[in-house]
Protein backbone atom coordinates (compact mmCIF):
# COMPACT_ATOMS: atom_id res chain seq x y z
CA UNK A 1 0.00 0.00 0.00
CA UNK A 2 2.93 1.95 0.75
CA UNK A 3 4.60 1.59 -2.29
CA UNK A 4 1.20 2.15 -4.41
CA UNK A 5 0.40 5.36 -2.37
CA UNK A 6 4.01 6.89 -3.23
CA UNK A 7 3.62 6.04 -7.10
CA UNK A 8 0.21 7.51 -6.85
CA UNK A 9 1.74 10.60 -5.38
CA UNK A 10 4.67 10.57 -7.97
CA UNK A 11 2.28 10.52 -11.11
CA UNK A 12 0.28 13.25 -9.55
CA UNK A 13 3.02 15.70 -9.86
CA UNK A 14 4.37 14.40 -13.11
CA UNK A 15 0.69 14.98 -14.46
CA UNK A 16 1.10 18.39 -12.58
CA UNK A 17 4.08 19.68 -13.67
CA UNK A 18 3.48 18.26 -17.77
CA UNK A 19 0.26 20.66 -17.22
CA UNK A 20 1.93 23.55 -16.09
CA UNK A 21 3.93 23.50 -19.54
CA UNK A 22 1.28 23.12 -21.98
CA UNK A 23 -0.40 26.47 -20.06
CA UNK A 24 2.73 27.97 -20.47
CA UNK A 25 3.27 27.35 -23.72
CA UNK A 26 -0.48 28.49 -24.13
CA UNK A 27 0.06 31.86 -22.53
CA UNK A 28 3.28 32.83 -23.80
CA UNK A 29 5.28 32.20 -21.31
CA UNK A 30 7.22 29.68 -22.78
CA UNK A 31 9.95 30.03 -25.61
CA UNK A 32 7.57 32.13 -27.58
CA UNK A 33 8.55 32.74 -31.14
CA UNK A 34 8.13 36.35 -31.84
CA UNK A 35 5.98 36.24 -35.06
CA UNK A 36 3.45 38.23 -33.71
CA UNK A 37 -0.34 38.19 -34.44
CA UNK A 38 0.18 41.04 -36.78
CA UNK A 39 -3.07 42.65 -34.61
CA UNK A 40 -1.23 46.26 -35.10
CA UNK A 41 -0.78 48.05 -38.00
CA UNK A 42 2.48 49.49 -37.50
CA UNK A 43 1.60 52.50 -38.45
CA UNK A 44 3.48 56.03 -39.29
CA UNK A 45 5.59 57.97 -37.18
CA UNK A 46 4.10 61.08 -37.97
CA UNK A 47 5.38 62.72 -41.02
CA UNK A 48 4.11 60.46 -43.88
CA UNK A 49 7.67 59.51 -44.73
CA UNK A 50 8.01 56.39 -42.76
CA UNK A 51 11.01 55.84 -40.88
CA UNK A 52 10.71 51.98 -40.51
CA UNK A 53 11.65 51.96 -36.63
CA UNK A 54 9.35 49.19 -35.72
CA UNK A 55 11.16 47.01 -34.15
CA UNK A 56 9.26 43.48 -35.20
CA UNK A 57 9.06 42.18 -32.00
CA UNK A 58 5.99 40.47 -32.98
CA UNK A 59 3.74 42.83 -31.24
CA UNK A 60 2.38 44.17 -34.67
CA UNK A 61 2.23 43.17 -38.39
CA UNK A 62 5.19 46.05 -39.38
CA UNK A 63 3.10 46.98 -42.12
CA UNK A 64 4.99 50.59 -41.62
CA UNK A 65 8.37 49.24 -41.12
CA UNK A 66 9.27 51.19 -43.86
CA UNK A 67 8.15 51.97 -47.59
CA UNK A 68 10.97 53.82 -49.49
CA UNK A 69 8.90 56.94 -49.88
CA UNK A 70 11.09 59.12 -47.94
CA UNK A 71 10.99 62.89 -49.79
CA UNK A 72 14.77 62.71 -49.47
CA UNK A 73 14.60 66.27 -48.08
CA UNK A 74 16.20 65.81 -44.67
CA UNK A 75 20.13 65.08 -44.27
CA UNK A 76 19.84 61.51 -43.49
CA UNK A 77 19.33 58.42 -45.35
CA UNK A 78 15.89 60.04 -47.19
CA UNK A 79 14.82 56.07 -47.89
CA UNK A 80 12.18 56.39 -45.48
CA UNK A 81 9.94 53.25 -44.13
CA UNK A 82 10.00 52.57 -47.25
CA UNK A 83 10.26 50.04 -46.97
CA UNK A 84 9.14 48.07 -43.74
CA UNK A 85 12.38 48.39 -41.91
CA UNK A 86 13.12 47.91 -38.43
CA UNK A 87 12.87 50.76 -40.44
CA UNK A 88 6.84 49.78 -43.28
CA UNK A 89 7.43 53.75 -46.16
CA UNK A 90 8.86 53.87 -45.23
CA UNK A 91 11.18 60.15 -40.53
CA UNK A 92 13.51 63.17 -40.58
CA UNK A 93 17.30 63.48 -39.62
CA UNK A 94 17.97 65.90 -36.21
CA UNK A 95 19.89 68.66 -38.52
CA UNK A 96 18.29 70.87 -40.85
CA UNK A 97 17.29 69.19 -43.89
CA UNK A 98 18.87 70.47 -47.51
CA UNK A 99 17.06 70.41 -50.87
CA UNK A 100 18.29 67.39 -53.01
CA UNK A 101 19.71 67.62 -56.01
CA UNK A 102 17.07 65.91 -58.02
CA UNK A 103 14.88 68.52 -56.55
CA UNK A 104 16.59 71.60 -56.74
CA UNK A 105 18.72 73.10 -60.53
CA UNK A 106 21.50 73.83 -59.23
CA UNK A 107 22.28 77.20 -59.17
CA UNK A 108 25.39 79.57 -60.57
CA UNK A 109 26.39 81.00 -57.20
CA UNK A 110 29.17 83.59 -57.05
CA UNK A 111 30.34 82.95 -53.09
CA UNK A 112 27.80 82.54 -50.17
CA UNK A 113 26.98 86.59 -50.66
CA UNK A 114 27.37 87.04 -54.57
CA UNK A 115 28.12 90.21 -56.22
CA UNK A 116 26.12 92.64 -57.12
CA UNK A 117 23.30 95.64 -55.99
CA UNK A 118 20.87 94.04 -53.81
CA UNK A 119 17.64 95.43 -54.23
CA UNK A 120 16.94 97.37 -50.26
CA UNK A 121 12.96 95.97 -51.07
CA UNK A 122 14.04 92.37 -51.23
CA UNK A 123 16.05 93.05 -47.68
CA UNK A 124 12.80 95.06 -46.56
CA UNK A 125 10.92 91.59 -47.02
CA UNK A 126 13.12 89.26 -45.73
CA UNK A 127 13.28 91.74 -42.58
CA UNK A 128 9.24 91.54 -42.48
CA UNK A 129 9.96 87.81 -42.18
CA UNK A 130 12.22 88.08 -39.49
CA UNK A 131 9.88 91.02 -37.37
CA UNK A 132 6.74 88.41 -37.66
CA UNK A 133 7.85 85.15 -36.77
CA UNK A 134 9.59 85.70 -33.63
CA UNK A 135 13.15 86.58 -35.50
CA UNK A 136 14.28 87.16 -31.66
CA UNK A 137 14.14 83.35 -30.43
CA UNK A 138 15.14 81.78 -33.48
CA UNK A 139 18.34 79.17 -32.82
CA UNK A 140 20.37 81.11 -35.19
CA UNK A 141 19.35 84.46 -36.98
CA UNK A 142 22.31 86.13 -37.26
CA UNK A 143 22.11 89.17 -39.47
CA UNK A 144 18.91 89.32 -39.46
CA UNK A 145 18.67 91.50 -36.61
CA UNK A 146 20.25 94.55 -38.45
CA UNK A 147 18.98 97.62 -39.36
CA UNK A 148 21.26 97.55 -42.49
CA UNK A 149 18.37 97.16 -45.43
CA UNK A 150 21.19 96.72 -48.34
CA UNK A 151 23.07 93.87 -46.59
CA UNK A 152 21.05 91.02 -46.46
CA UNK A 153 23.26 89.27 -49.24
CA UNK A 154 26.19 89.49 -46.72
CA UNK A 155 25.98 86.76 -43.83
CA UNK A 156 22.24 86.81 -43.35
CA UNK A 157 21.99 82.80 -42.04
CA UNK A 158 20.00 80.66 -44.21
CA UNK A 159 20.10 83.36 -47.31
CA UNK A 160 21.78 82.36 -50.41
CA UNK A 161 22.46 85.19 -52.90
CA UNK A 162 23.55 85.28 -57.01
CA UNK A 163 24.44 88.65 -58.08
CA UNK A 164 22.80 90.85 -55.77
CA UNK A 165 19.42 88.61 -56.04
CA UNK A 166 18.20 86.40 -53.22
CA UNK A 167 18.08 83.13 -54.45
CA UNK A 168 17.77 80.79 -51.35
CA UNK A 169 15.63 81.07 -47.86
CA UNK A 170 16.59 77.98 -45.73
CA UNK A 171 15.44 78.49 -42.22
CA UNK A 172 14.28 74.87 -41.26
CA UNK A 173 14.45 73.65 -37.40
CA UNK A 174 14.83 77.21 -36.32
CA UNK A 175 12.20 77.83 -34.50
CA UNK A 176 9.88 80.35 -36.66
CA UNK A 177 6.63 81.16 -35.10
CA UNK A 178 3.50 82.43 -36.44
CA UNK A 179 1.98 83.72 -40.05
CA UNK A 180 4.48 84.09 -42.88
CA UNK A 181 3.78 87.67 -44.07
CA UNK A 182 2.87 88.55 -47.88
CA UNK A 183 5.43 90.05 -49.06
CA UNK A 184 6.94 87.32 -51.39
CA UNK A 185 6.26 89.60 -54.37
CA UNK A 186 9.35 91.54 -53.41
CA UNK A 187 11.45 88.09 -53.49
CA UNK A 188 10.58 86.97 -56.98
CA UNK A 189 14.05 85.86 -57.96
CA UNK A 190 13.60 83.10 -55.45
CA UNK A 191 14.24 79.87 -56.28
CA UNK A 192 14.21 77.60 -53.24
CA UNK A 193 11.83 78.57 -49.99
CA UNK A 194 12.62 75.99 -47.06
CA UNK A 195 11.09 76.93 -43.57
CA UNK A 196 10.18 73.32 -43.01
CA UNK A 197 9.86 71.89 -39.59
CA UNK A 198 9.00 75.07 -37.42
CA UNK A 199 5.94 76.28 -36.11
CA UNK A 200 4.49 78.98 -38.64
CA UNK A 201 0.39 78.90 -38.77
CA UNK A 202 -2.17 80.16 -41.11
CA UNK A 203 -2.52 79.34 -44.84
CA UNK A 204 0.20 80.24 -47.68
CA UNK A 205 0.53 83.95 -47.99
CA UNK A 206 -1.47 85.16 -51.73
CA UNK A 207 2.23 86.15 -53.02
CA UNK A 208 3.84 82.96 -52.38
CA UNK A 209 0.35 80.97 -53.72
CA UNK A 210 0.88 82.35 -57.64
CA UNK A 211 3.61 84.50 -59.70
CA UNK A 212 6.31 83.24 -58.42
CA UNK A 213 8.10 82.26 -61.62
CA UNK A 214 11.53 81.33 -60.63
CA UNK A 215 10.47 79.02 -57.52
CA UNK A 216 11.69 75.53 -57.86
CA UNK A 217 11.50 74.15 -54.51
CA UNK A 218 9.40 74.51 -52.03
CA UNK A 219 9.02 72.88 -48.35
CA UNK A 220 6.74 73.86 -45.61
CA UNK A 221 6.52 70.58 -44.14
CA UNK A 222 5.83 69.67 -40.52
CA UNK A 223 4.40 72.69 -39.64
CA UNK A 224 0.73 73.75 -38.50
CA UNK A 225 -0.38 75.70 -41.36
CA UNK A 226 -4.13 75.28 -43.07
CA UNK A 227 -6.23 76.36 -45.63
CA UNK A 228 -6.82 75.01 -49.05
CA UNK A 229 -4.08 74.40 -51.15
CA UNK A 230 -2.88 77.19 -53.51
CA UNK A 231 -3.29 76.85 -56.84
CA UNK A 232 0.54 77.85 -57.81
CA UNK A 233 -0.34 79.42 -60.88
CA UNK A 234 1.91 81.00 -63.46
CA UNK A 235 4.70 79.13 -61.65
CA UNK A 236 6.60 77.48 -64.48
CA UNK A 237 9.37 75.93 -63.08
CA UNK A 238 7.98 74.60 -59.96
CA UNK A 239 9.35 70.91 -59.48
CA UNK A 240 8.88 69.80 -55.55
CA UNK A 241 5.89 70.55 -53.02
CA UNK A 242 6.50 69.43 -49.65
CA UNK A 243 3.54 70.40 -47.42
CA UNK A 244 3.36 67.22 -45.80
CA UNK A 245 2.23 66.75 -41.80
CA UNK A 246 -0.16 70.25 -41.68
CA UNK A 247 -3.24 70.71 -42.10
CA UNK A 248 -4.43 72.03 -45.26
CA UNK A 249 -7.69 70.93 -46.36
CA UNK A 250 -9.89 70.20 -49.68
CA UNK A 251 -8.36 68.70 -52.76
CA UNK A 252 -5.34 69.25 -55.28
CA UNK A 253 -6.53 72.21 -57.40
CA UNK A 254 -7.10 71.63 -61.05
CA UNK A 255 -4.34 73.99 -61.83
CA UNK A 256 -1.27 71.72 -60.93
CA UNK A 257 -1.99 69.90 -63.82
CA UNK A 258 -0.64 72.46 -65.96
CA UNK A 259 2.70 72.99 -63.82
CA UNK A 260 4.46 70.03 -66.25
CA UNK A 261 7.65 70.56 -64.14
CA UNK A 262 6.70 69.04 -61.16
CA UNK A 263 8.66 65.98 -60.08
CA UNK A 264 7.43 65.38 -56.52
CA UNK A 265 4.06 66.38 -54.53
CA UNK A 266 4.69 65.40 -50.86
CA UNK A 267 0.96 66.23 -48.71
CA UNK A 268 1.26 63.35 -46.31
CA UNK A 269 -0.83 63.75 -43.18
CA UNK A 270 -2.87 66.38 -43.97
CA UNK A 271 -7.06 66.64 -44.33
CA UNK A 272 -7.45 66.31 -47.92
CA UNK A 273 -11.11 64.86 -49.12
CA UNK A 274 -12.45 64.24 -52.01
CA UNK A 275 -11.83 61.82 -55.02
CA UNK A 276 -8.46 60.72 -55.99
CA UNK A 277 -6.81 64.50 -57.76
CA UNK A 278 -7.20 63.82 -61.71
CA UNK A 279 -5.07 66.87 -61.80
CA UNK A 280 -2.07 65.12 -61.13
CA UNK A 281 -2.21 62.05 -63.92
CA UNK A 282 -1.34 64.99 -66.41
CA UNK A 283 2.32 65.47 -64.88
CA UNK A 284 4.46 63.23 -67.16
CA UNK A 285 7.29 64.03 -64.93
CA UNK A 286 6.29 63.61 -61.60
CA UNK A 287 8.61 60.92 -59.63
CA UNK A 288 7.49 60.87 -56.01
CA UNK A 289 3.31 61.36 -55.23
CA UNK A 290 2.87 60.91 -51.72
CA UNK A 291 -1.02 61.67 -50.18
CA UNK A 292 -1.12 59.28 -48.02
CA UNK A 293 -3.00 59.79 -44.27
CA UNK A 294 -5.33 61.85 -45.89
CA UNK A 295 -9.58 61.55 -46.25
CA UNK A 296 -9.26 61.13 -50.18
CA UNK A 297 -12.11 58.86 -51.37
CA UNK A 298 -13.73 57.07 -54.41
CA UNK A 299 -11.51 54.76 -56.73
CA UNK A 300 -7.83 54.83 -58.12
CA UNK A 301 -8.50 56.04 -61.90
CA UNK A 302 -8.33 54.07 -64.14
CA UNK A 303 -5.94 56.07 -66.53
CA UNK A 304 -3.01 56.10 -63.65
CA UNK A 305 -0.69 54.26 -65.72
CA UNK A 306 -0.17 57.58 -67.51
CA UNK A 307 2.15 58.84 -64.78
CA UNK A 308 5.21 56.55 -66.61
CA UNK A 309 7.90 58.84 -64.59
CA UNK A 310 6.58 57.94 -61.25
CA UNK A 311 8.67 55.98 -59.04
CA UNK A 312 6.93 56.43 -55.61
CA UNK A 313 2.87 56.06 -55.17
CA UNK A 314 1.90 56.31 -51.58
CA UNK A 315 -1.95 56.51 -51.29
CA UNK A 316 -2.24 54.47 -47.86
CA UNK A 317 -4.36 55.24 -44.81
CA UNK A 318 -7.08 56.84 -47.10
CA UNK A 319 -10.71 55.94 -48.12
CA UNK A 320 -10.03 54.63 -51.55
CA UNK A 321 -12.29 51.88 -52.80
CA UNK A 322 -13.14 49.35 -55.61
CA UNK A 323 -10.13 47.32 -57.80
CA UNK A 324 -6.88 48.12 -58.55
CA UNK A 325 -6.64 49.29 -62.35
CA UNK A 326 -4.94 47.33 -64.52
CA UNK A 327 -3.21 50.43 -65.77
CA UNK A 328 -0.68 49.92 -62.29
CA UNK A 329 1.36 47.71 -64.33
CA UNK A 330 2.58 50.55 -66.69
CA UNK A 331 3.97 52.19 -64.31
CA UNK A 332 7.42 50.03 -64.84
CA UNK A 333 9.35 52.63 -63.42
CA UNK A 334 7.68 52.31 -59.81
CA UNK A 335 10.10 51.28 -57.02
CA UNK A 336 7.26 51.62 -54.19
CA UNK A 337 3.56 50.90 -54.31
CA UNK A 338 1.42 52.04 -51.09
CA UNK A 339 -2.34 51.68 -50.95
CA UNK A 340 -2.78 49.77 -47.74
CA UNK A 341 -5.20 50.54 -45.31
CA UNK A 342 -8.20 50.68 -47.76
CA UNK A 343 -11.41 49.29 -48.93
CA UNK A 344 -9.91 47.87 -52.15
CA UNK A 345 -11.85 44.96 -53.48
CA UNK A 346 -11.27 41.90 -56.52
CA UNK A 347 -8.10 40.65 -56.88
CA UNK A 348 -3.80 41.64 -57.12
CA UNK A 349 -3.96 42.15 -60.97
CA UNK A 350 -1.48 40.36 -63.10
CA UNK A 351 0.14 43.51 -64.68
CA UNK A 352 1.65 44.59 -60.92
CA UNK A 353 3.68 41.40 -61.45
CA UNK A 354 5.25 43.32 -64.85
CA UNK A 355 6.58 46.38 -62.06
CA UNK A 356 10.28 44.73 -61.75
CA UNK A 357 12.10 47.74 -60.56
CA UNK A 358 9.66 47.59 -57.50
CA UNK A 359 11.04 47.52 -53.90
CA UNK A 360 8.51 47.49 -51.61
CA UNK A 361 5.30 46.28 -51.98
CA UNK A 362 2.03 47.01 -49.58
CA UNK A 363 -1.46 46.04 -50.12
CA UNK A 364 -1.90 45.12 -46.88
CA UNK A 365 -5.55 45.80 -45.04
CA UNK A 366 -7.32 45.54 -47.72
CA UNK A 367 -10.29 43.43 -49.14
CA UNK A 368 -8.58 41.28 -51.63
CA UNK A 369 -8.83 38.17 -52.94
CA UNK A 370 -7.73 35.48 -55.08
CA UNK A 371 -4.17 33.66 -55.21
CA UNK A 372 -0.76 34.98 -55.22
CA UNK A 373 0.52 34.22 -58.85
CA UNK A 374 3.12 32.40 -59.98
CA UNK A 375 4.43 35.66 -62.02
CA UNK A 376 5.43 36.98 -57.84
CA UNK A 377 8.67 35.55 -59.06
CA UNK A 378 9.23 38.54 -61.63
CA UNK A 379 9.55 40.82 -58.79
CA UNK A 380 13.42 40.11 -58.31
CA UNK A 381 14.32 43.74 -56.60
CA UNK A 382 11.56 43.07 -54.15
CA UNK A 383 12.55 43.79 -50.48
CA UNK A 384 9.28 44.23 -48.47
CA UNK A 385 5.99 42.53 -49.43
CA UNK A 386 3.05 43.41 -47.51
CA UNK A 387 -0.15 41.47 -48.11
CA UNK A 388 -1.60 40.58 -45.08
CA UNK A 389 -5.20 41.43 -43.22
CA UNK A 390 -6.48 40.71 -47.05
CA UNK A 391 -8.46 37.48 -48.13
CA UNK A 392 -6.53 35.39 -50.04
CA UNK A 393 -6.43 31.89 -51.00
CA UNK A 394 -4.59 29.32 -52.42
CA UNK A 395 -0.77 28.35 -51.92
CA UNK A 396 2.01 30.54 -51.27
CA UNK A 397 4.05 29.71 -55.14
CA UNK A 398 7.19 28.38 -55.00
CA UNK A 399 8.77 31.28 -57.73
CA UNK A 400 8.54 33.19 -53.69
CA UNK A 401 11.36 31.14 -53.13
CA UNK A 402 13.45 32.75 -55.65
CA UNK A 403 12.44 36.65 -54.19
CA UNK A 404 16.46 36.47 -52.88
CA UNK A 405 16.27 40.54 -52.05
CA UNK A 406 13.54 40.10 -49.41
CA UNK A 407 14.08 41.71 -45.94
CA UNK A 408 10.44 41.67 -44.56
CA UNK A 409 7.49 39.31 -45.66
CA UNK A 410 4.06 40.04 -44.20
CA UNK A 411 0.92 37.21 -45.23
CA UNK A 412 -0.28 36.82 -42.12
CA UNK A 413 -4.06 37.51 -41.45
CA UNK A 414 -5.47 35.63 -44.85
CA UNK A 415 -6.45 32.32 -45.98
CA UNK A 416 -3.22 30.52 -47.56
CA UNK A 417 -3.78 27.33 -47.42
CA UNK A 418 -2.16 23.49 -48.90
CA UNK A 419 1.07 22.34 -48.01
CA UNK A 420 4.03 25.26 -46.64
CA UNK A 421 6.32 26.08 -49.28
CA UNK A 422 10.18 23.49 -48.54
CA UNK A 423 12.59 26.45 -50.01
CA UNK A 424 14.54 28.26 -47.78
CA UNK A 425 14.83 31.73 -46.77
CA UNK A 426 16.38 34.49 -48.52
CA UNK A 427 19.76 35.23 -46.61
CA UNK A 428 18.34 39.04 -45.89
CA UNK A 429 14.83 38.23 -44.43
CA UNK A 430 14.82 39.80 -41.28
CA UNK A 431 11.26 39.63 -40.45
CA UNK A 432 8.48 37.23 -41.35
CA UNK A 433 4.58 37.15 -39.80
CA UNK A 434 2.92 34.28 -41.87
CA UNK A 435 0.18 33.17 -39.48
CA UNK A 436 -2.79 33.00 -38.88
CA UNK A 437 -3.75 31.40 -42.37
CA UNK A 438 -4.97 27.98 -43.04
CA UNK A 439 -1.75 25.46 -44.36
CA UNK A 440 -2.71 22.27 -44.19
CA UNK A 441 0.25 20.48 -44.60
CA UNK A 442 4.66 21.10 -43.51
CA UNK A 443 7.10 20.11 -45.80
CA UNK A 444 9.62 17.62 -44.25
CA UNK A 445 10.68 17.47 -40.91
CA UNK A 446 14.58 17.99 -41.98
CA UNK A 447 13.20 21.36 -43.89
CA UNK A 448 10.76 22.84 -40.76
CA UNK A 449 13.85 22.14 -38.41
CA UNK A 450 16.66 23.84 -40.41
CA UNK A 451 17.18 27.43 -39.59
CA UNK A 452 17.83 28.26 -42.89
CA UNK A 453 14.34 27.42 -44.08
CA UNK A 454 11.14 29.37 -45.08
CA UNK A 455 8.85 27.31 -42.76
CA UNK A 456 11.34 27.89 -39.62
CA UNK A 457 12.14 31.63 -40.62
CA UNK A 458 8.16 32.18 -40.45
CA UNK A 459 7.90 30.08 -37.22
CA UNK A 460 4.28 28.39 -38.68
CA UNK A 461 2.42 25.50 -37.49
CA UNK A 462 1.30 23.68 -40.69
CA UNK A 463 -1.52 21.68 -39.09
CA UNK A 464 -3.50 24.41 -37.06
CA UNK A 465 -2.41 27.87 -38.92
CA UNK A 466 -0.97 28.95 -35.36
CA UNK A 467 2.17 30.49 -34.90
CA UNK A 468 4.74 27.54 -33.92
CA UNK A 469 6.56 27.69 -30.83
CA UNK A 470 10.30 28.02 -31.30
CA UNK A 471 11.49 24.45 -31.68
CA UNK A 472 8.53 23.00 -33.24
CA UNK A 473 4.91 22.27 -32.91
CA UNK A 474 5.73 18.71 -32.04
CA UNK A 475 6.64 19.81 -28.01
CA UNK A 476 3.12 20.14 -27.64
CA UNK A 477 2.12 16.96 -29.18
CA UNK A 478 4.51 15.38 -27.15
CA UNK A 479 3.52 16.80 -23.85
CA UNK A 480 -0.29 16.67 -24.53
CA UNK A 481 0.98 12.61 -25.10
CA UNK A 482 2.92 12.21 -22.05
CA UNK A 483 -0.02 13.64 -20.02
CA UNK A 484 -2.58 11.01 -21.69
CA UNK A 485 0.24 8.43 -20.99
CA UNK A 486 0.31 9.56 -16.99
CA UNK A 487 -3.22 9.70 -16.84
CA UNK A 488 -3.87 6.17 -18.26
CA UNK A 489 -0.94 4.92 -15.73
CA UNK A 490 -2.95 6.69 -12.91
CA UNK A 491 -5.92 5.31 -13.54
CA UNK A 492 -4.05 1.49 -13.57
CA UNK A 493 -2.75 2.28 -10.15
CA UNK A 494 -6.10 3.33 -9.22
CA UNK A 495 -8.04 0.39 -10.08
């Protein structure tokens, strides 16, 4: 009786401690695998641009981790989130951003000051400037604070001059405050206007809004101005608008279509409504389009394969709706394509599969549905691919296999199903949230336990569609075994 008393006691606690593991493993207190149930969206930082500083610790679905849509403004690396980094687009560099040189013509300058008269109006503006937005507590503003009207071509920080004639303002992260005054008619040899990141209010001044026929770049992002958008008429050689993360409201005004110069249009993270701006499918040269986190509505058009320049199309975190147009896939030049976070409908047309300069990929949160084709394999320069929160069906294709550029997948959230793909994972995947979906089958033991492979890189659990737990989804077969084994042996003893 002894004896049987003391095994009874001993297969209590082996029963008791086989249960505390499975609940562990259950609640995530066990190895855990860090694929995450891709519940969060991993959304922006802010500024539209997307930095891609999501860390993928499985806590989201990094659909933000970066995009490539950075404006390229600031002095850093200008990629953005673009691309789902640990970087999903993919914000801005501490120093003072610069103009790029794709943005900016250069410009013929004779020395910081130039030569030349300098017309006293021009310095009476720039002093207006300087009186209204708190010229006092900027971090630097020196020569500003003269009474000298003829000298603002000599030393005035931020002021770039060519013969006499102010070419340059570039006051950004310096701390302007308030309304910028009107007095940009007296400044019309200006070619570059940067006063992004500060805190100026109101809407765009009437003279800086039309006439200004020398002005190439302009940036007035991150600030907390409003108002429609100006029309920028009789602006000829306007190339880049960065008015991204304000708060300008209504729609792109029919007149941009005519500015043929533009190469970049940056309003992330404003309140723009309305349908999707037909003015801008006239600009054969635009590069970079970027409207994302706006209230834009109604479908893409489908004539926007006419933009063959473009290079970046961010439209996420809108209220677009219906299919994808066909028309996407003559847009061979594109290296990022945004339009998560919609209500798009019917399935990933075929032409997107003819994009193969394309980098990063998101269609994520959408309504789509269908398979993944074959063609995937096309996409060879493909570093993030974001499809998840979407309905899709069918098997993952084995030409994903040969993607060897990718750094982040994202499928999770859909209805993949059949057997796991065997190949193994490209050598610069970093990150990799494939469940929940519905695979029915694992390839070969050998494959799901080598490091090196797909099905280990995505941690998945080929038999349920839940996220595998580090080693394998065989511990909890084997435990849930052991505890039927200890429970028939209990009730032997028993009896």
């Amino acid at each position: 009786m002894k004896i049987r008393n003391s095994l009874l006691l001993f297969l209590l606690f082996t029963v008791l401690l086989l249960a505390v593991a499975v609940r562990a493993q259950d609640d995530g207190t066990g190895t855990g695998d860090g694929s995450g149930d891709g519940s969060g969206d991993g959304t922006d930082t802010g500024d539209g641009t997307d930095d891609g500083t999501g860390t993928g610790d499985g806590t989201g679905d990094g659909t933000d981790t970066g995009d490539g849509t950075g404006d390229g403004t600031g002095t850093g690396d200008g990629t953005g989130d673009g691309t789902v980094d640990t970087q999903p687009a993919p914000t801005e560099s501490d120093s003072a951003p610069q103009p790029s040189s794709t943005s900016t013509p250069p410009i013929d300058d004779n020395g910081p000051a130039g030569t030349g008269a300098v017309d006293q109006a021009t310095c009476n503006a720039l002093k207006q400037i300087f009186n209204s937005m708190n010229g006092n507590g900027w971090a630097i503003n020196t020569g500003w604070s003269g009474n000298d009207m003829a000298s603002c071509c000599s030393g005035w920080f931020g002021v770039t001059c060519n013969n006499g004639a102010v070419t340059k303002i570039e006051l950004p992260y310096n701390n302007l405050v308030g309304t910028l005054p009107d007095v940009f008619g007296s400044i019309g040899t200006l070619m570059t206007l940067d006063l992004s990141h500060n805190q100026i209010s109101g809407s765009i001044p009437g003279s800086l809004s039309a006439n200004m026929a020398n002005l190439r770049f302009l940036n007035l992002d991150v600030n907390a101005m409003n108002g429609n958008l100006p029309g920028f008429q009789n602006m000829p050689m306007l190339s880049s608008i960065h008015l991204k993360n304000n708060t300008f409201t209504g729609s792109i005004p029919d007149s941009w279509g005519s500015i043929l110069t533009l190469t970049d249009i940056y309003l992330s993270n404003n309140n723009l409504t309305g349908p999707f701006p037909g003015a801008v499918l006239s600009l054969s040269q635009l590069v970079n389009l970027a409207l994302d986190n706006n209230q834009i509505n109604g479908v893409i058009p489908n004539n926007l394969g006419t933009m063959t320049s473009l290079q970046t199309f961010n439209l996420k975190d809108n209220h677009i709706l219906g299919p994808i147009p066909e028309s996407v896939g003559n847009l061979t030049g594109l290296t990022s394509l945004l339009i998560s976070h919609q209500m798009l409908n019917g399935t990933i047309p075929e032409s997107i599969y003819n994009l193969a300069n394309l980098e990063y990929l998101d269609l994520s949160n959408n309504r789509l549905r269908g398979n993944i084709s074959p063609n995937i394999g096309r996409l060879q320069k493909l570093k993030r691919i974001m499809l998840g929160h979407n309905g899709l069906n069918g098997n993952i294709p084995e030409e994903f296999g040969t993607l060897s550029a990718l750094e982040y997948i994202q499928l999770n959230f859909n209805q993949l199903n059949g057997q796991f793909p065997g190949f193994m994972a490209p050598r610069a995947l970093g990150y990799c949230y494939m469940t929940p979906n519905q695979f029915q089958l694992c390839p070969d033991q050998t494959i799901v336990g080598n490091p090196n492979s797909m099905a280990f890189q995505c941690a998945t659990d080929c038999i349920v569609g839940s996220t595998r737990p580090g080693a394998g989804s065989s511990t909890r077969v084997n435990l849930m075994t052991l505890i039927t084994l200890a429970m028939a042996a209990l009730a032997f003893v028993l009896i």
